[in-house]
Protein backbone atom coordinates (compact mmCIF):
# COMPACT_ATOMS: atom_id res chain seq x y z
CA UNK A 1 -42.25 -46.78 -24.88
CA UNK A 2 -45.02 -44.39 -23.68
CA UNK A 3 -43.68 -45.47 -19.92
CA UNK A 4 -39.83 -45.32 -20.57
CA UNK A 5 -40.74 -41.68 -22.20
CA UNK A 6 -43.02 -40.55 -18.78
CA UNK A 7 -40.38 -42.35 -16.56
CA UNK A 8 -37.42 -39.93 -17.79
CA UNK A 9 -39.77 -36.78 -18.09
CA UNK A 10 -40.19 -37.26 -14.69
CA UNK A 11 -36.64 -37.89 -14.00
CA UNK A 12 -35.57 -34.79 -15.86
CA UNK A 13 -38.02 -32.73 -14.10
CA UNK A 14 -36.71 -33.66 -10.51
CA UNK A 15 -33.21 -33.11 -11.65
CA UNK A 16 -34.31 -29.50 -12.48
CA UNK A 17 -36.14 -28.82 -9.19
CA UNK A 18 -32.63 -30.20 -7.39
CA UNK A 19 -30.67 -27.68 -9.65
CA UNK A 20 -32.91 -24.99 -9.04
CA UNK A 21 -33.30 -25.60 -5.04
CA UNK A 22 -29.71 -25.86 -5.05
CA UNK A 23 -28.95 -22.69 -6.59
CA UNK A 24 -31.78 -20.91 -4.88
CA UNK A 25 -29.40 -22.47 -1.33
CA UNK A 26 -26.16 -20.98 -3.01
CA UNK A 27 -27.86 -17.77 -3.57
CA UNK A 28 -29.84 -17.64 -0.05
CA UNK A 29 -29.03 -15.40 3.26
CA UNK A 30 -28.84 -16.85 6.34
CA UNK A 31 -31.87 -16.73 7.91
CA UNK A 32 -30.22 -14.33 10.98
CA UNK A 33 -26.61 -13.13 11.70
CA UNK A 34 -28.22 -12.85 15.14
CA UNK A 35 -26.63 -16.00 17.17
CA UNK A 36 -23.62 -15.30 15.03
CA UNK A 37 -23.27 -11.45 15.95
CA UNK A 38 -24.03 -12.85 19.81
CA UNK A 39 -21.36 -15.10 19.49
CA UNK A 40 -18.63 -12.71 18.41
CA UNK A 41 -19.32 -9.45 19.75
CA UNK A 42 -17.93 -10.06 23.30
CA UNK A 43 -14.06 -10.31 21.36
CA UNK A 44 -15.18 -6.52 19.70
CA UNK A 45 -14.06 -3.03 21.56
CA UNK A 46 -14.30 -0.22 20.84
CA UNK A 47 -11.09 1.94 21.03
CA UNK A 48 -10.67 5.65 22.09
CA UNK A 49 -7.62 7.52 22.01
CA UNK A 50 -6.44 11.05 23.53
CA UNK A 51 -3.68 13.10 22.15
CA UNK A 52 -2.60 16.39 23.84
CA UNK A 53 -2.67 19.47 21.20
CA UNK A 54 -1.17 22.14 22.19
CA UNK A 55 -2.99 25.66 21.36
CA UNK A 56 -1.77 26.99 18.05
CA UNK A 57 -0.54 30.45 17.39
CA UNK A 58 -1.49 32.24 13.91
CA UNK A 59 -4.63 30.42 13.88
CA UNK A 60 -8.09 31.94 12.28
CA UNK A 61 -8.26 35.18 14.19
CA UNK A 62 -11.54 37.67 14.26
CA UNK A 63 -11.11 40.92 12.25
CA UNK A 64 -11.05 43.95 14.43
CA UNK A 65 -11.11 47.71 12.60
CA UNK A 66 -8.51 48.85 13.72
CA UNK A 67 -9.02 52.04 16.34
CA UNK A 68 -12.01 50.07 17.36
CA UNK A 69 -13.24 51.09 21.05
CA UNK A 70 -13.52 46.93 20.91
CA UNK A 71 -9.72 46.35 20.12
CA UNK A 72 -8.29 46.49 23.16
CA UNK A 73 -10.67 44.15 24.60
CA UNK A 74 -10.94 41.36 21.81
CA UNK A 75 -6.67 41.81 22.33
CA UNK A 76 -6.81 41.12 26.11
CA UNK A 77 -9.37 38.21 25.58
CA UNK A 78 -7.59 36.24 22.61
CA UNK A 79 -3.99 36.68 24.97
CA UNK A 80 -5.77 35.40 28.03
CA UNK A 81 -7.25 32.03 26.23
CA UNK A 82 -4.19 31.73 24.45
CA UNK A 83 -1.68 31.71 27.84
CA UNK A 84 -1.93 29.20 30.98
CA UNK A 85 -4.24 28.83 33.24
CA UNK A 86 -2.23 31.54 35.53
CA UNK A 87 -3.39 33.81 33.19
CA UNK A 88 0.16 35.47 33.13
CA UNK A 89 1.11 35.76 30.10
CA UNK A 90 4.60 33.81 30.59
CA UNK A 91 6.43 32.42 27.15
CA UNK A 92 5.91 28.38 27.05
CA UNK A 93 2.89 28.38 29.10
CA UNK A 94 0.33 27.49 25.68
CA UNK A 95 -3.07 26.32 26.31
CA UNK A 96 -3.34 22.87 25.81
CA UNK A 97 -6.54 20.48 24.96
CA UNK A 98 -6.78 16.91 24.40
CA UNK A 99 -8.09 15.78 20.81
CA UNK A 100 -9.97 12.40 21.30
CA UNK A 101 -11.23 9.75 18.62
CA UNK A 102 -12.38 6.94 17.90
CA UNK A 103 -11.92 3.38 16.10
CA UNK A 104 -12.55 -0.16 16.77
CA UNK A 105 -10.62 -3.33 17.14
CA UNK A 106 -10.82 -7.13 18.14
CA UNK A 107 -9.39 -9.13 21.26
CA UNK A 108 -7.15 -12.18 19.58
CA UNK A 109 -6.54 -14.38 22.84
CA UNK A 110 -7.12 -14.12 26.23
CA UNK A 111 -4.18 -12.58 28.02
CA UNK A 112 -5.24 -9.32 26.17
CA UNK A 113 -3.53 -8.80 22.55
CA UNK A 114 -6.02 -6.78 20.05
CA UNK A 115 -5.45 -6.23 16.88
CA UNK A 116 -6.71 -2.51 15.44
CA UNK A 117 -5.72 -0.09 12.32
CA UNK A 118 -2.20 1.67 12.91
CA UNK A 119 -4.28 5.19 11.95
CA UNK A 120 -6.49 4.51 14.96
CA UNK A 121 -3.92 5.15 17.69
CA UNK A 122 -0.93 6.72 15.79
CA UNK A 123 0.54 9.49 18.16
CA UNK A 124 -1.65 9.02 20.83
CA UNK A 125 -1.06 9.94 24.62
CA UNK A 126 -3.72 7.35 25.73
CA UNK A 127 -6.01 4.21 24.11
CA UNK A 128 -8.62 3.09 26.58
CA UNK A 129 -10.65 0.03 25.28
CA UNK A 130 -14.22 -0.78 26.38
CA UNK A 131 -15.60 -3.72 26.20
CA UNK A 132 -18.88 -5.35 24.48
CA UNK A 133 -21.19 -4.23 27.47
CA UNK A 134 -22.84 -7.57 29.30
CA UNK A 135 -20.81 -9.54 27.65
CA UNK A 136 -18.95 -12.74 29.51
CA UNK A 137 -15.71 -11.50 30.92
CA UNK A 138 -16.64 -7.70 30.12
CA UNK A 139 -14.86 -4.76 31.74
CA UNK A 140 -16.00 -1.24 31.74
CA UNK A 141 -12.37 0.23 29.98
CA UNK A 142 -9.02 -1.03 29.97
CA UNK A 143 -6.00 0.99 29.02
CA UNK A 144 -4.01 -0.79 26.39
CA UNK A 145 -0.02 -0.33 25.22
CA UNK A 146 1.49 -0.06 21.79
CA UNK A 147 2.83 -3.66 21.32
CA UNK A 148 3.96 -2.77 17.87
CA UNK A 149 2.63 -1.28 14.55
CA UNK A 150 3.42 -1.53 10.71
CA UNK A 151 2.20 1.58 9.20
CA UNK A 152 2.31 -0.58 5.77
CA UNK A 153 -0.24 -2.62 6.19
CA UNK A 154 -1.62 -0.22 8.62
CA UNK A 155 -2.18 -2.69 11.23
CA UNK A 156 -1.31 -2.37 15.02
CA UNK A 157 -1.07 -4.47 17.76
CA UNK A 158 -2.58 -3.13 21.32
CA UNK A 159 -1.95 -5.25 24.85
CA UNK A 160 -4.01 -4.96 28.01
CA UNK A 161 -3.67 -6.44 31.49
CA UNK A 162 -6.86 -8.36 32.75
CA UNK A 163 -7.39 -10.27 35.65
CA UNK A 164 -9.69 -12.75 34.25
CA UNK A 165 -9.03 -14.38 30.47
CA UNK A 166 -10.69 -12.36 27.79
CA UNK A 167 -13.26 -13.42 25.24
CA UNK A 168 -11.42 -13.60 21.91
CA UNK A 169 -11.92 -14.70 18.44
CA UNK A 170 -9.50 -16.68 15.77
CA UNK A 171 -8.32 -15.75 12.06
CA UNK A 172 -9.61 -17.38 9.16
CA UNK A 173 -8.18 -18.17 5.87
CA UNK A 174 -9.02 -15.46 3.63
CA UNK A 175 -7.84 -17.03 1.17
CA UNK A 176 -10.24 -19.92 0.44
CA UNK A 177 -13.07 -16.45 0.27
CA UNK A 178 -15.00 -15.90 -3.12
CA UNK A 179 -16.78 -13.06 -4.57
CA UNK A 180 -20.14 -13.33 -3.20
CA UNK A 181 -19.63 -15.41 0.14
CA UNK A 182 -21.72 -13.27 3.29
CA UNK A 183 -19.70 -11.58 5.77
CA UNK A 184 -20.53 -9.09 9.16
CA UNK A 185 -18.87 -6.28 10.15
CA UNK A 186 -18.38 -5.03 13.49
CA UNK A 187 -17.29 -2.01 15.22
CA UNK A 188 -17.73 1.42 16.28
CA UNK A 189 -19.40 3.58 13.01
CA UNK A 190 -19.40 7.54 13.85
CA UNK A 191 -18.86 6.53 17.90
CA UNK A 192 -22.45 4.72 18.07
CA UNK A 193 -21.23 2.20 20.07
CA UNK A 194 -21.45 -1.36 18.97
CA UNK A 195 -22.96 -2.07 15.67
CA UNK A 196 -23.18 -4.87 13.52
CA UNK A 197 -23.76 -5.19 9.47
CA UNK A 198 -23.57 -7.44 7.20
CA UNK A 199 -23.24 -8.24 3.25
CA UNK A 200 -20.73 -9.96 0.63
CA UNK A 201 -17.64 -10.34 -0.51
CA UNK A 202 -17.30 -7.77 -3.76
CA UNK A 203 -13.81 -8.47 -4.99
CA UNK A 204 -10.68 -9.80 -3.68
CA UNK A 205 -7.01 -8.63 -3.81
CA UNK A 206 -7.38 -4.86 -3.89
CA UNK A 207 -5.03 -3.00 -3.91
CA UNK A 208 -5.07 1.54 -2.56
CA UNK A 209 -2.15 2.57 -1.81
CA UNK A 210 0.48 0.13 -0.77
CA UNK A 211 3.03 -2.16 -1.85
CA UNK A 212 1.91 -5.05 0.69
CA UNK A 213 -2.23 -4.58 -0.21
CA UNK A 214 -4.53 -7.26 -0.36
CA UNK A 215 -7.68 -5.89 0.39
CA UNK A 216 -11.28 -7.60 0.25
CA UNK A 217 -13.66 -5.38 -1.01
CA UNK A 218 -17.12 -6.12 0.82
CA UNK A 219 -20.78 -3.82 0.75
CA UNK A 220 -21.29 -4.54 4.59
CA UNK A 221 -21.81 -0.38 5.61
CA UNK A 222 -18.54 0.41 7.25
CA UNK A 223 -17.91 4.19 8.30
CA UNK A 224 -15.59 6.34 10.24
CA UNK A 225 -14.76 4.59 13.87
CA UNK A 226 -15.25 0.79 12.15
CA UNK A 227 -11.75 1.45 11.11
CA UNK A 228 -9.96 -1.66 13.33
CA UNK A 229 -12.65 -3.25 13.60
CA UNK A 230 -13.41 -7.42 12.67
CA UNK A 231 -14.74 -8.75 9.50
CA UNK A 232 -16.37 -12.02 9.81
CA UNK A 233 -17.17 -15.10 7.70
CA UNK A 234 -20.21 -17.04 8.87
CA UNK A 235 -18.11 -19.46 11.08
CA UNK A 236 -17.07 -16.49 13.05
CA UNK A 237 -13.44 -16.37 12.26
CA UNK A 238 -11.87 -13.02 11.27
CA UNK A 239 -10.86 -12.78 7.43
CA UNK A 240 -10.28 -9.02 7.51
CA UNK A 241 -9.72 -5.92 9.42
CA UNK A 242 -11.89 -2.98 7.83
CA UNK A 243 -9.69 -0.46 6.95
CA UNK A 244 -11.14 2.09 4.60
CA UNK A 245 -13.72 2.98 2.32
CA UNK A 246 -14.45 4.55 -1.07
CA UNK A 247 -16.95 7.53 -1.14
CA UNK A 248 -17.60 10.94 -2.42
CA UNK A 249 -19.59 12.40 0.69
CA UNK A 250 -17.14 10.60 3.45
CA UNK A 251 -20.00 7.88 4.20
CA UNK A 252 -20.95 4.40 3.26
CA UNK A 253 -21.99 3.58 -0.21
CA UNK A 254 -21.22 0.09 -0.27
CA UNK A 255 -17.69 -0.14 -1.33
CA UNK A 256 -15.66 -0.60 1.82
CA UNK A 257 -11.97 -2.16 2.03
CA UNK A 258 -10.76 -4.96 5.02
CA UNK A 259 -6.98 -5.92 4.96
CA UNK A 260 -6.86 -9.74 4.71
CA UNK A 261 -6.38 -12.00 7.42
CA UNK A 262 -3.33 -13.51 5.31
CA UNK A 263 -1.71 -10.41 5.50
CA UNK A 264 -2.60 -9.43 9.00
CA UNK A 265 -1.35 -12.80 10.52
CA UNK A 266 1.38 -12.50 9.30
CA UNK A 267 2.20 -9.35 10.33
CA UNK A 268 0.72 -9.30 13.70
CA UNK A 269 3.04 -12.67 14.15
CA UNK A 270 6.22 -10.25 14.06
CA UNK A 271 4.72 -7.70 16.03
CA UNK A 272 4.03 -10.13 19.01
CA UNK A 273 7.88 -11.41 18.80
CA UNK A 274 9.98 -8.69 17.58
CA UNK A 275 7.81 -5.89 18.17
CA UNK A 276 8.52 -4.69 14.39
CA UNK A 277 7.95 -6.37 11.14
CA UNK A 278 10.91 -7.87 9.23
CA UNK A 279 9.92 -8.29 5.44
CA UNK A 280 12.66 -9.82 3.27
CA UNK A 281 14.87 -7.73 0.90
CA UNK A 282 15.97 -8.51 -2.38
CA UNK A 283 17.90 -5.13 -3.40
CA UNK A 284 16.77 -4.37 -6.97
CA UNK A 285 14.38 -1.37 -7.74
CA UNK A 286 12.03 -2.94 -10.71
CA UNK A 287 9.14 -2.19 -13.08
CA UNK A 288 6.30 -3.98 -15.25
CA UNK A 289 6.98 -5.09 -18.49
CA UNK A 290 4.32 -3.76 -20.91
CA UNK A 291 3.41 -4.80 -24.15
CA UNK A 292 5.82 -2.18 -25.86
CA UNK A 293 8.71 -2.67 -23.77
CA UNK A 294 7.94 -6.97 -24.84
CA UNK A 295 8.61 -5.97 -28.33
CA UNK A 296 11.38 -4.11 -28.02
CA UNK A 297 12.87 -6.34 -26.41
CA UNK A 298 11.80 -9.14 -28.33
CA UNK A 299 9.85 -10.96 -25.46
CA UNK A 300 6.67 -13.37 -25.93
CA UNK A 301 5.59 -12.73 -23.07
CA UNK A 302 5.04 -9.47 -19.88
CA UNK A 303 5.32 -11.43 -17.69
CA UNK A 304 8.04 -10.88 -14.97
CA UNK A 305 9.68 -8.05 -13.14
CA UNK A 306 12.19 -5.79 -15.05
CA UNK A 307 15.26 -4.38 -13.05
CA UNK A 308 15.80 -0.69 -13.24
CA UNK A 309 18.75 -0.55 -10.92
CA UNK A 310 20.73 -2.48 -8.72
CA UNK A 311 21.83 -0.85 -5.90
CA UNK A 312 24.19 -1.99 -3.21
CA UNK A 313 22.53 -5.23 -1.15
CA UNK A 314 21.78 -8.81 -1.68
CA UNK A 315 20.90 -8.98 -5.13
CA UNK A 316 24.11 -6.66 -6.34
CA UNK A 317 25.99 -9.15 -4.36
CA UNK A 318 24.94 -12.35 -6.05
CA UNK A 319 25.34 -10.75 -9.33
CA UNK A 320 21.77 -9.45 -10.73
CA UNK A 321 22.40 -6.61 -13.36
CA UNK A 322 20.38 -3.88 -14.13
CA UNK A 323 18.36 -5.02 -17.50
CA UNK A 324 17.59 -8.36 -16.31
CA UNK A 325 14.24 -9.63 -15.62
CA UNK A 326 13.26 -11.53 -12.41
CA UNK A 327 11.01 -14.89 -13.77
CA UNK A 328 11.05 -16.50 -11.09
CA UNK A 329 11.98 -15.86 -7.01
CA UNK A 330 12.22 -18.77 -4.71
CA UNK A 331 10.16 -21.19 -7.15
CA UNK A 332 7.38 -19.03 -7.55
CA UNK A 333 6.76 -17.69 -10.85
CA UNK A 334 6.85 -14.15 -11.31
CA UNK A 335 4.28 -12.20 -13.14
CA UNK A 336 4.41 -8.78 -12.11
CA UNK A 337 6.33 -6.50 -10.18
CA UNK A 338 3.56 -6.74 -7.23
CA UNK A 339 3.17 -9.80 -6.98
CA UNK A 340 7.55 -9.83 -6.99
CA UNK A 341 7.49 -7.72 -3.61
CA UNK A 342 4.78 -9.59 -1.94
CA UNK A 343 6.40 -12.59 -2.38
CA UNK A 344 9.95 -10.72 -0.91
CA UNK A 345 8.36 -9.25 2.09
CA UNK A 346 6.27 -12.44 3.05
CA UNK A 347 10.11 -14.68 2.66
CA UNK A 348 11.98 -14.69 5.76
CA UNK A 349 15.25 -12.36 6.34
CA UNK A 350 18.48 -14.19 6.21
CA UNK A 351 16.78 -16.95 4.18
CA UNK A 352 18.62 -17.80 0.70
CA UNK A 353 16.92 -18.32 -2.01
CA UNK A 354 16.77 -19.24 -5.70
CA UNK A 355 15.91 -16.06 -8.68
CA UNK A 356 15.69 -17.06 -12.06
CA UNK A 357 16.53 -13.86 -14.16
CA UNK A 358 16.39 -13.76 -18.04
CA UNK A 359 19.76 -11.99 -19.50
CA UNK A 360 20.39 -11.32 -23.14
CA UNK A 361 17.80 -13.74 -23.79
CA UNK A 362 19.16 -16.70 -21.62
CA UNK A 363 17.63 -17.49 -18.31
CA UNK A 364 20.68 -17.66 -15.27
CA UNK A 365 20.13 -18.95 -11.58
CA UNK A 366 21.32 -16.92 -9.15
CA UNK A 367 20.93 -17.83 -5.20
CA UNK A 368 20.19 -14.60 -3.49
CA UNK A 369 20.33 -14.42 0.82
CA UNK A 370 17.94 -11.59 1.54
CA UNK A 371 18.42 -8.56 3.30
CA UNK A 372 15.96 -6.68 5.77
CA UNK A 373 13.76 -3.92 3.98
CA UNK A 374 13.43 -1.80 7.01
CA UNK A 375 16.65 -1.60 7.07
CA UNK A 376 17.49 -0.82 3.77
CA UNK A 377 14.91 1.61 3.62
CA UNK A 378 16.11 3.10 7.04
CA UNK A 379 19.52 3.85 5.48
CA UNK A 380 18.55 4.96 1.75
CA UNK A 381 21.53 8.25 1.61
CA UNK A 382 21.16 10.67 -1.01
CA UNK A 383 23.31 11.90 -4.01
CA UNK A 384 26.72 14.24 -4.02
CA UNK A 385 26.68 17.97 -5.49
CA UNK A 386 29.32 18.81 -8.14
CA UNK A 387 30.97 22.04 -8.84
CA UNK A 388 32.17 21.79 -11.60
CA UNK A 389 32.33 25.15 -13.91
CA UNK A 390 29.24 25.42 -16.13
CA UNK A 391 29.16 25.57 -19.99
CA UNK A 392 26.35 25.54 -22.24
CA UNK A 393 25.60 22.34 -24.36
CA UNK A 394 24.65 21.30 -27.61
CA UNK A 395 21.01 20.51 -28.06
CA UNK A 396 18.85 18.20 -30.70
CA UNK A 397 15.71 17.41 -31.87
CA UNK A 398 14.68 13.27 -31.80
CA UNK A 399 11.33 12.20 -31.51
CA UNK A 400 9.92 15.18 -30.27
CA UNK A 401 12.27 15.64 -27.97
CA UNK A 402 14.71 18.48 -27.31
CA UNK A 403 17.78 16.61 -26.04
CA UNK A 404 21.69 17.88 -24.67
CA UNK A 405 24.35 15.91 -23.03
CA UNK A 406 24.67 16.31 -19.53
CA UNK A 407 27.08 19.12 -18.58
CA UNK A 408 28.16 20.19 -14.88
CA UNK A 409 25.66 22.83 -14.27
CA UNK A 410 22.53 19.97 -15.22
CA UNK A 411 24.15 17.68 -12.87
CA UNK A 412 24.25 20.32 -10.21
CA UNK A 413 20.52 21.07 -10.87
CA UNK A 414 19.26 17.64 -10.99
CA UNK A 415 21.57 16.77 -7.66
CA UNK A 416 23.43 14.12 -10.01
CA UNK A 417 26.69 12.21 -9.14
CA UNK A 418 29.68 13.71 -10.97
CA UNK A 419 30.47 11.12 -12.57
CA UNK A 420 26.54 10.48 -13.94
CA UNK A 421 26.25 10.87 -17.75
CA UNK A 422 23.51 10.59 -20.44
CA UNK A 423 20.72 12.84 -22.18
CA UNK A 424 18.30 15.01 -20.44
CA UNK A 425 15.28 16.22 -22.04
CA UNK A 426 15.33 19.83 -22.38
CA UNK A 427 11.70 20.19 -24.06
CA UNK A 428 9.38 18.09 -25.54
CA UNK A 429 6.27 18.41 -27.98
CA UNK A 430 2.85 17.70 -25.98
CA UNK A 431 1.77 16.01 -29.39
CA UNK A 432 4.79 13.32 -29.36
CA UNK A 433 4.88 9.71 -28.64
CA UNK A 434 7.55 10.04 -25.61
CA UNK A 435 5.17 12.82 -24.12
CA UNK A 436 2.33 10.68 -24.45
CA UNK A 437 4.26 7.81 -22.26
CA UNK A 438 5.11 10.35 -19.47
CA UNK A 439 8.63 11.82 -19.90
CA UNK A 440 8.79 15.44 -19.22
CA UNK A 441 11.46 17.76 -19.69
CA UNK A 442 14.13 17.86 -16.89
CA UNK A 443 14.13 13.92 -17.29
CA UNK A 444 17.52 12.13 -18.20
CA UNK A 445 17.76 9.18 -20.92
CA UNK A 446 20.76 6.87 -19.65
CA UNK A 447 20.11 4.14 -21.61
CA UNK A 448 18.79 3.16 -25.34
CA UNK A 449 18.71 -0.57 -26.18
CA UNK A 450 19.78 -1.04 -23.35
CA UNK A 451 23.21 0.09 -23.93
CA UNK A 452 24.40 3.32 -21.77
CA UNK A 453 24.44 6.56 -23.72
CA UNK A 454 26.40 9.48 -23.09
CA UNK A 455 25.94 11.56 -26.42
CA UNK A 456 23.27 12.29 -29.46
CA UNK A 457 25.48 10.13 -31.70
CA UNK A 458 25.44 7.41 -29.30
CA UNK A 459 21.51 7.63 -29.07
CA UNK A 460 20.84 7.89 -32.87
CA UNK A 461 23.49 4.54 -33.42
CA UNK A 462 21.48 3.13 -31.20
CA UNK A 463 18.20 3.69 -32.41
CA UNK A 464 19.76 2.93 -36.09
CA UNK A 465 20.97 -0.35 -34.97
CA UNK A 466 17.69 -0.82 -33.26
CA UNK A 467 15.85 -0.84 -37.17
CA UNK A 468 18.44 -2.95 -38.50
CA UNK A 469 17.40 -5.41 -36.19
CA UNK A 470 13.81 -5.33 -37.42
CA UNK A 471 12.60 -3.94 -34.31
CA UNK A 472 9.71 -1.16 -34.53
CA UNK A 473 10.48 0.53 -31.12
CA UNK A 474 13.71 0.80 -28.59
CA UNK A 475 13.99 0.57 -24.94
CA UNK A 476 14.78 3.92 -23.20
CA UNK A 477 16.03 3.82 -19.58
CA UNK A 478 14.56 7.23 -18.29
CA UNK A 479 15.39 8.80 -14.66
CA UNK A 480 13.17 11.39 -12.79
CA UNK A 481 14.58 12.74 -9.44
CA UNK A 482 16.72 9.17 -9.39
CA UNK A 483 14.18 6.76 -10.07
CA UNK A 484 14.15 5.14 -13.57
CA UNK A 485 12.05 3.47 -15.54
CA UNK A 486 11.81 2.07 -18.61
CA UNK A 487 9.54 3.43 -21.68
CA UNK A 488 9.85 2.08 -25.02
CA UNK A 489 9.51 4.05 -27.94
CA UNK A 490 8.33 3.73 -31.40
CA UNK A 491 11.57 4.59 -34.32
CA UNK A 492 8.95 5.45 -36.75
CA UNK A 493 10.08 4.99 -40.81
């Protein structure tokens, strides 16, 4: 017994020193990012770019008493360095200077195409590219053309002409990353030259400013001219392109932001064959469903992607209405109205697919062929005016808001359709509910229960019909400057 009870102490304790050495291996650093950095760096440039600025007029002038014995002079001076070289003083002939800076980027095979940030070389004259210096295949500068850009993603693709094949490196799958993997940065910080750092992976799927974001968040020190530049794994392949950074003082503090490589693939892909990007386009303008607007609707569940408005394109076409929620596009569930237009712009134009919409609480099918977004976007027209003669409108008090029909002169004002009906807010109590959920004055109510309304007594049936129901809040469709959105309000007793 005494044996058996030594024989699995011993056991037990060499299962804990495994578990221990192989956590201490999980949590580890690699001993150097030395042969690593070495392997890459030739495939890193760093990127400058000229633009010519012409000399501005009405810029920060000295102040000269006026009577001065100096005036006259300071007057001839500022002329002459404002005019031509000529010194003439003949209309059109500005001084000029050229406005340089700096960024990084990455070679991605070897008949020249790099990859940088779209802000690096937007509206410049000229983008030289240098080369890792002593590295295999190294030139001293190259000048590289615009191939194409996508000021979305803020990616760009740059082409130079070598006579020998380039050192490049490949994309990896950004994808399979987790929060806490290593990764190296390098690039170009504050125009050092060549730099490497490294660190982890701090969060995935970021998201700043843009509808296509999916940013890795990593603590490797990026600053200003790593913009472009690579971010490794520790195989060497490229999983992001460092992009920005988060900080008070305009330097590193750790929290720094690299597009992913599934994005960037993707989009440099297009670039390469049709010089532009070509997302897919469904046609509906959409928002999140919270937890309010679930319950007044009567939903289980938020998830999904609730249309607003339907304008004319693909998805008017195959029948979606405004009111119905998207569940699911192309056999991918649908959980929120991001995730909705990633999955869009990633589908291919012209491709038909399959959108599962709920409708007065019955799912429909609906096979949608999708449109191109540029385009769309490209010809988005505005409004008509109406001149119709003004008169002044009734006006009543619901929910702390001050509300009147819509009358000629409000259309006029809010650069409405003539035809366009429904409620706009004239005032509203800061202490209500509605104010509380964003809607302002000058906002118009087209909608409650979803069910147009073009009068008080329409709204107040509405809400009234709303309690008989049971429900404890109703759906408002609201529009600001021709957007809408839903908010969902509580009737109160």
């Amino acid at each position: 017994m005494r044996f058996m009870q030594g024989f699995m102490a011993l056991v037990m304790a060499v299962a804990a020193v495994v578990a221990l050495a192989g956590r201490a291996e999980a949590r580890g650093a690699p001993d150097s990012f030395a042969d690593l950095a070495e392997a890459v760096s030739p495939a890193v440039v760093n990127i400058t770019t000229s633009t010519i600025v012409a000399q501005r007029e009405g810029g920060p002038q000295p102040m000269i008493p006026e009577g001065s014995p100096f005036e006259e002079f300071f007057r001839d001076f500022l002329d002459r360095n404002q005019r031509g070289p000529n010194g003439n003083g003949e209309e059109g002939e500005r001084r000029q200077r050229r406005s340089q800076a700096l960024g990084s980027g990455f070679v991605i095979s070897e008949d020249g195409f790099i990859v940088t940030n779209n802000h690096v070389i937007e509206g410049a004259d000229e983008i030289m590219i240098e080369f890792f210096p002593g590295g295999e295949g190294a030139r001293e500068q190259l000048q590289a053309k615009v191939i194409g850009t996508d000021p979305n993603t803020d990616i760009a693709l740059l082409k130079v002409e070598s006579d020998a094949p380039l050192p490049f490196v490949n994309f990896g799958d950004s994808d399979v990353m987790r929060v806490g993997d290593w990764v190296m940065a390098v690039g170009n910080p504050l125009g050092q030259g060549f730099s490497v750092s490294a660190g982890i992976v701090s969060q995935r799927n970021r998201e700043l400013s843009g509808a296509y974001d999916d940013y890795i968040q990593t603590d490797a020190a990026i600053n200003r001219g790593n913009s472009g530049g690579p971010l490794f794994n520790m195989d060497g392949d490229v999983i992001g392109v460092n992009t920005a950074i988060l900080s008070p003082n305009g330097g590193s503090i750790g929290i720094g932001f690299a597009m992913s490589s599934t994005v960037v693939e993707r989009v440099i892909g297009q670039l390469k064959e049709f010089g532009e990007t070509r997302r897919g386009w469904l046609g509906v303008r959409i928002q999140d469903i919270t937890d309010d607007i679930a319950e007044a609707l009567g939903l289980d569940s938020t998830d999904g992607a609730l249309v607003t408005v339907v304008p004319d394109g693909p998805a008017k076409d195959a029948g979606v209405l405004a009111n119905d929620i998207i569940l699911s596009f192309d056999g991918v569930d649908v959980t929120d109205t991001r995730e909705l237009v990633r999955i869009v712009g990633n589908a291919p134009v012209g491709k038909a697919v399959r959108v599962v919409v709920l409708r007065d609480g019955k799912t429909e099918t609906l096979k949608i062929t999708l449109g191109r977004r540029e385009d769309a976007v490209a010809g988005n027209a505005g409004g008509d005016d109406d001149a119709e003669t003004p008169k002044e409108p009734e006006q009543s008090k619901i929910l702390g808001m001050t509300l009147s029909e819509i009358d000629a002169a409000t259309r006029d004002d809010l650069g409405m359709s003539p035809t366009a009906s429904g409620l706009v807010v004239r005032d509203i109590d800061e202490d209500s509910e509605a104010f509380e959920k964003g809607i302002r004055a000058g906002d118009v109510i087209v909608e409650a229960g979803q069910q147009a309304v073009g009068s008080i007594d329409e709204l107040q049936e509405r809400f009234d019909a709303a309690r008989d129901g049971g429900r404890k809040s109703v759906l408002l469709l609201v529009q600001r400057d021709g957007n809408p959105r839903f908010v969902a309000l509580s009737l109160g007793e």
